[in-house]
N, C-alpha and C. Protein backbone atom coordinates (compact mmCIF):
# COMPACT_ATOMS: atom_id res chain seq x y z
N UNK A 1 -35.47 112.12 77.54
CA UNK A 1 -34.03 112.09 77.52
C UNK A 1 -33.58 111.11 76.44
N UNK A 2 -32.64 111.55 75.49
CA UNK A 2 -32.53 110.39 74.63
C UNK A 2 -31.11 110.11 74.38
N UNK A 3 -31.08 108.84 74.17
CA UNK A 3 -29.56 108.34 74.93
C UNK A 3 -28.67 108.21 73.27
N UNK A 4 -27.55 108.41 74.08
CA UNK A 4 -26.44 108.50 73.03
C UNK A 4 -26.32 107.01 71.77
N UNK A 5 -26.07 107.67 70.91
CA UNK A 5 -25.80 106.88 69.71
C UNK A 5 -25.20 107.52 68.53
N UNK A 6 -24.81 106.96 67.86
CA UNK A 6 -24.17 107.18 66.62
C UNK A 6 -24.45 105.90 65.18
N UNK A 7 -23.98 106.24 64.13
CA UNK A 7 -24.04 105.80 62.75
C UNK A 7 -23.35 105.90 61.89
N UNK A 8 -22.43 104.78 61.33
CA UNK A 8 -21.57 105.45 60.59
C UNK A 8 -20.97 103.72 59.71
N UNK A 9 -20.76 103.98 58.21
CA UNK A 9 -20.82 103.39 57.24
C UNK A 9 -19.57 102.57 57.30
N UNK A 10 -19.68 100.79 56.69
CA UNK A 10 -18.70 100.06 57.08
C UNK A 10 -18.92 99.53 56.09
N UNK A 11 -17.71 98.87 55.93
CA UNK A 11 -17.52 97.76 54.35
C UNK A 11 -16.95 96.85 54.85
N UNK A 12 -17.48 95.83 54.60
CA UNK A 12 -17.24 93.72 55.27
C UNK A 12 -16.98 93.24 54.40
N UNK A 13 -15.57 92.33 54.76
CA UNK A 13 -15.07 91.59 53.94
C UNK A 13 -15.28 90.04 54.67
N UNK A 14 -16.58 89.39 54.19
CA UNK A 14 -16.61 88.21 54.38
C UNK A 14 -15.74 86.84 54.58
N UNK A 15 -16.27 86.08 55.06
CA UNK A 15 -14.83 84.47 54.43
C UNK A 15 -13.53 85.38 54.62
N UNK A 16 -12.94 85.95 55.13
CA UNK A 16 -11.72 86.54 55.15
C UNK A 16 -10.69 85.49 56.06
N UNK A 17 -9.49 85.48 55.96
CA UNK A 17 -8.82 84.48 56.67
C UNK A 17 -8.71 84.82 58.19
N UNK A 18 -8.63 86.13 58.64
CA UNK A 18 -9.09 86.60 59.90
C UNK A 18 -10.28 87.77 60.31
N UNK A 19 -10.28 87.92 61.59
CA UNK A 19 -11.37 88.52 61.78
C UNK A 19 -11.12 90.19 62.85
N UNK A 20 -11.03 90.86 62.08
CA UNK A 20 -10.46 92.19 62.81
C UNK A 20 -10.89 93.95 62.07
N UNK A 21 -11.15 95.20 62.26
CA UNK A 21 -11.14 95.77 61.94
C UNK A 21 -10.00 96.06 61.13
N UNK A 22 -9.44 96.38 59.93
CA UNK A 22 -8.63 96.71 58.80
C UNK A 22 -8.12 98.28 59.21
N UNK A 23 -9.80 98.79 59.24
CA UNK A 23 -9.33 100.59 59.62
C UNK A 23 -9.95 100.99 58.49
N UNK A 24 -9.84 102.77 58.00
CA UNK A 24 -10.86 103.46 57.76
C UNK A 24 -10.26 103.72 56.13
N UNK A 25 -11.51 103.48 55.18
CA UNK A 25 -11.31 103.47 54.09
C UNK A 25 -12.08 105.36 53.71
N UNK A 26 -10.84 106.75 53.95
CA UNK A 26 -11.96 107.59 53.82
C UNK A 26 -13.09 107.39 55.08
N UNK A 27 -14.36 107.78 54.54
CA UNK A 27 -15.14 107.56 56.49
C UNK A 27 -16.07 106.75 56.56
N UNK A 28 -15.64 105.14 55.54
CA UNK A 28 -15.78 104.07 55.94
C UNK A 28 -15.17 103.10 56.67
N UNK A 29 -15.08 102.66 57.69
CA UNK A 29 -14.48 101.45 58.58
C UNK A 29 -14.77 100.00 57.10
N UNK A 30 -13.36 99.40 57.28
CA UNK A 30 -13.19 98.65 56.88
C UNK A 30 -13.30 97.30 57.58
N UNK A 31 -14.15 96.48 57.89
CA UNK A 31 -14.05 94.97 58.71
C UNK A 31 -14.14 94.10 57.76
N UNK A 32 -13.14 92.85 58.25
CA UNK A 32 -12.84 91.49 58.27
C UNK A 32 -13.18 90.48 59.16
N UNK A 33 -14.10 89.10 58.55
CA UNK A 33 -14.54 88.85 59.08
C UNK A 33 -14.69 87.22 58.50
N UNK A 34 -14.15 85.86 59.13
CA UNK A 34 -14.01 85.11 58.63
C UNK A 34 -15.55 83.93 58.37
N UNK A 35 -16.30 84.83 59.08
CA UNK A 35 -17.84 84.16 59.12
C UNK A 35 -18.16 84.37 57.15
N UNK A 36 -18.41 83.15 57.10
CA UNK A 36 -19.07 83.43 55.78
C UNK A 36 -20.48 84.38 54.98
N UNK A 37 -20.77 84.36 53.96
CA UNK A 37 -21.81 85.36 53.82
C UNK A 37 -23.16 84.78 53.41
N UNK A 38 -23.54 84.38 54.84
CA UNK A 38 -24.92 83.59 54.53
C UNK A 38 -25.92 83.35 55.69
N UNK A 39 -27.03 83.40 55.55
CA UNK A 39 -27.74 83.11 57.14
C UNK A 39 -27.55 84.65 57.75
N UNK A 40 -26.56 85.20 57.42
CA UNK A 40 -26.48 86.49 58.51
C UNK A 40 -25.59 86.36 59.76
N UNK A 41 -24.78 85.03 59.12
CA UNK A 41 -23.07 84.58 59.66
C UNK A 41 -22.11 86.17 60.03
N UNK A 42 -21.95 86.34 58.69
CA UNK A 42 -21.13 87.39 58.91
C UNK A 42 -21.71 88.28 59.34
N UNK A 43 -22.82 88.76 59.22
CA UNK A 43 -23.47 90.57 59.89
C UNK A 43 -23.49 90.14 61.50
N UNK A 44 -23.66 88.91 62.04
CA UNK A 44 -23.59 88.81 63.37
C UNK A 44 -22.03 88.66 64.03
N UNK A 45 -21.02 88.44 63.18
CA UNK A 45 -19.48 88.43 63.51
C UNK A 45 -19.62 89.99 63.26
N UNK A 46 -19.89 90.86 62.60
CA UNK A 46 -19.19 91.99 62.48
C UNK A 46 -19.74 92.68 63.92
N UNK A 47 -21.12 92.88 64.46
CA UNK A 47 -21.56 93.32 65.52
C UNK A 47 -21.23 92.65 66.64
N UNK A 48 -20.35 91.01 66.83
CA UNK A 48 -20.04 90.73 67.99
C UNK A 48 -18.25 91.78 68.01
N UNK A 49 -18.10 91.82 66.93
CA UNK A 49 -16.25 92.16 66.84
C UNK A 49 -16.59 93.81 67.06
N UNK A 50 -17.52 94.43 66.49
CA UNK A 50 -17.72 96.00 67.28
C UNK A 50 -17.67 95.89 68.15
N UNK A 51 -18.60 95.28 69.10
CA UNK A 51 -18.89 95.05 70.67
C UNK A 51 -18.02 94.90 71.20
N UNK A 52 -17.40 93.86 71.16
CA UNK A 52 -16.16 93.21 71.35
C UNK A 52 -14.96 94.41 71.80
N UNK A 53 -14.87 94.84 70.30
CA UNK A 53 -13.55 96.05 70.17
C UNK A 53 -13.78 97.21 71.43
N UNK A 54 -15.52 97.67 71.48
CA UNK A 54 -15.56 98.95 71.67
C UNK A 54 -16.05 98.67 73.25
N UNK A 55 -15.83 97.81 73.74
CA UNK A 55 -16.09 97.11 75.23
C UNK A 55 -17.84 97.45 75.93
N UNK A 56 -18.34 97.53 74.43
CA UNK A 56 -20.24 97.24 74.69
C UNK A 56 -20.53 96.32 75.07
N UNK A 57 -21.98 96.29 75.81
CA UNK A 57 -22.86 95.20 76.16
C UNK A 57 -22.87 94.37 74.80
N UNK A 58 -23.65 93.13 74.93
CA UNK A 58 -24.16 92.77 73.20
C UNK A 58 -25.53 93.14 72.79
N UNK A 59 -25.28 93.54 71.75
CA UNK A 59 -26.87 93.74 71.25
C UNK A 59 -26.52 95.48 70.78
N UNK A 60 -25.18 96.18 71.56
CA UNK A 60 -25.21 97.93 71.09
C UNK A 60 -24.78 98.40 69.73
N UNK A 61 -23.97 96.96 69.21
CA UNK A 61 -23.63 97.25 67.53
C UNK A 61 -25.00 96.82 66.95
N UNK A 62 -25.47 97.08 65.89
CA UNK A 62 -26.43 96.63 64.95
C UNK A 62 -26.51 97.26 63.87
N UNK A 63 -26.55 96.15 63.27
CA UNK A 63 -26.25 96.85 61.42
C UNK A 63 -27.70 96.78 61.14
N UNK A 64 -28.11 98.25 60.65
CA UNK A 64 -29.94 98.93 60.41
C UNK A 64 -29.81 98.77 58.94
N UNK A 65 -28.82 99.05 57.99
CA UNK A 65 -29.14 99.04 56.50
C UNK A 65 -27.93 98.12 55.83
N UNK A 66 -28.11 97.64 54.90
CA UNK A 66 -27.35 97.39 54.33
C UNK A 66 -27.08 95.55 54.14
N UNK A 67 -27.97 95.05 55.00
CA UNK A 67 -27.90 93.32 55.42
C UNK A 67 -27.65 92.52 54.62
N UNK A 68 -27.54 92.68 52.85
CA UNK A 68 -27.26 91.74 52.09
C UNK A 68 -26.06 92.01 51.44
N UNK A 69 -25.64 93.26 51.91
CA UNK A 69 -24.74 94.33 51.15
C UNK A 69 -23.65 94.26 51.82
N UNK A 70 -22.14 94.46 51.00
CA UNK A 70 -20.96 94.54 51.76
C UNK A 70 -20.87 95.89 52.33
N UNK A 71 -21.61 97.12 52.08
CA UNK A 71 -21.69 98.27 52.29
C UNK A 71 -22.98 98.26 52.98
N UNK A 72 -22.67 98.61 54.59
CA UNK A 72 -23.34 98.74 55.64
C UNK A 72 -23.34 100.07 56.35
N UNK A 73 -24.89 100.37 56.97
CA UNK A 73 -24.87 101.39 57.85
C UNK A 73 -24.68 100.38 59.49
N UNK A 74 -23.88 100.89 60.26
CA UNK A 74 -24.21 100.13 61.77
C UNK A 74 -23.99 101.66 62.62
N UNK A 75 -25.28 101.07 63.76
CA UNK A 75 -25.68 101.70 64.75
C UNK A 75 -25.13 101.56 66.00
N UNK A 76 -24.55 102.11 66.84
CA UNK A 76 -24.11 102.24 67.57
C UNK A 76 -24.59 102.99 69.20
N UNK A 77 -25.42 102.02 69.67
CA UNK A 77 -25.92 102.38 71.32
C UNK A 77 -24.85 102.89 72.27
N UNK A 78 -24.90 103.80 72.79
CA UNK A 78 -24.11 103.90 74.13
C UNK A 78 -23.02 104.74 73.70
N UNK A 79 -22.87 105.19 72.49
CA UNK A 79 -21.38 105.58 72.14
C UNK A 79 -21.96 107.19 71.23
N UNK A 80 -21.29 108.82 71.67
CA UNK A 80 -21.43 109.53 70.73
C UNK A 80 -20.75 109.17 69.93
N UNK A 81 -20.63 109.86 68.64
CA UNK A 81 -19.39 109.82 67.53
C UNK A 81 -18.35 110.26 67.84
N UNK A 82 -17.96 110.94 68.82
CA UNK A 82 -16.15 111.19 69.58
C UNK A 82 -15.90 110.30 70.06
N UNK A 83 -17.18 109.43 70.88
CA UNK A 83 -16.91 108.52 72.05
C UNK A 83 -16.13 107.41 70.92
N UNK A 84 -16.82 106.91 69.92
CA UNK A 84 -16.84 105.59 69.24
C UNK A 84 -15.31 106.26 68.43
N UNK A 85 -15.22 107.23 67.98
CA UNK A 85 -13.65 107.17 67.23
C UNK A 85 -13.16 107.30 68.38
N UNK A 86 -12.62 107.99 69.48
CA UNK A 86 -11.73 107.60 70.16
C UNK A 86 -11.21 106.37 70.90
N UNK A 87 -12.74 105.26 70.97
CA UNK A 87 -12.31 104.02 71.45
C UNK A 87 -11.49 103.25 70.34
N UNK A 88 -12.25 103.81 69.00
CA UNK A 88 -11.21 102.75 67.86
C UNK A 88 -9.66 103.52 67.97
N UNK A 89 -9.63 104.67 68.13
CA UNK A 89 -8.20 104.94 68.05
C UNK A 89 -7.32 104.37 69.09
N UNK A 90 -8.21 104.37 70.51
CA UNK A 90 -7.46 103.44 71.84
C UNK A 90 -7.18 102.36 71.72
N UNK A 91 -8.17 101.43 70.89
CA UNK A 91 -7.86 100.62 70.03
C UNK A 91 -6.33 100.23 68.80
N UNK A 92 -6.00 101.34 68.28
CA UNK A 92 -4.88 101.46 66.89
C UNK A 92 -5.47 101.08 65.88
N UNK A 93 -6.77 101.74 65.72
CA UNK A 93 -8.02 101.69 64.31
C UNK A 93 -7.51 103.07 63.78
């Protein structure tokens, strides 16, 4: 049985003065994120603020590609791809 997930491409704006999803650049998600870009500061703010947003356990966001890069793939446990856009839209993403 293999459990739901999804994948889908995000662009992080580091050091930013706040910390929030922006919204969809085309069918990239745009995040903001005031953790700086170092240590893996910010890639761990962007997967607590998915979690966060999309009312996951921690640990169901995780960014698989992209770790040095402002252009990220993140993975998404627990959520199909209807499931995960409709929570950002319940959201006002």
């Amino acid at each position: 049985m293999s459990a739901k997930s999804c994948k889908f491409p995000i662009k992080v704006v580091p050091g930013s003065s706040r910390t929030d999803i922006a919204g969809w650049l085309g069918d990239t998600l745009k995040v903001r994120v005031s953790a700086p870009p170092e240590r893996g500061k910010a890639n761990a703010a962007v997967e607590a603020l998915l979690n966060e947003t999309l009312g996951l356990a921690r640990g169901s966001a995780k960014i698989v590609s992209g770790s040095t890069s402002q252009r990220k793939m993140v993975q998404i446990r627990g959520l199909s791809e209807s499931e995960f856009r409709q929570k950002l839209a319940d959201a006002g993403i």
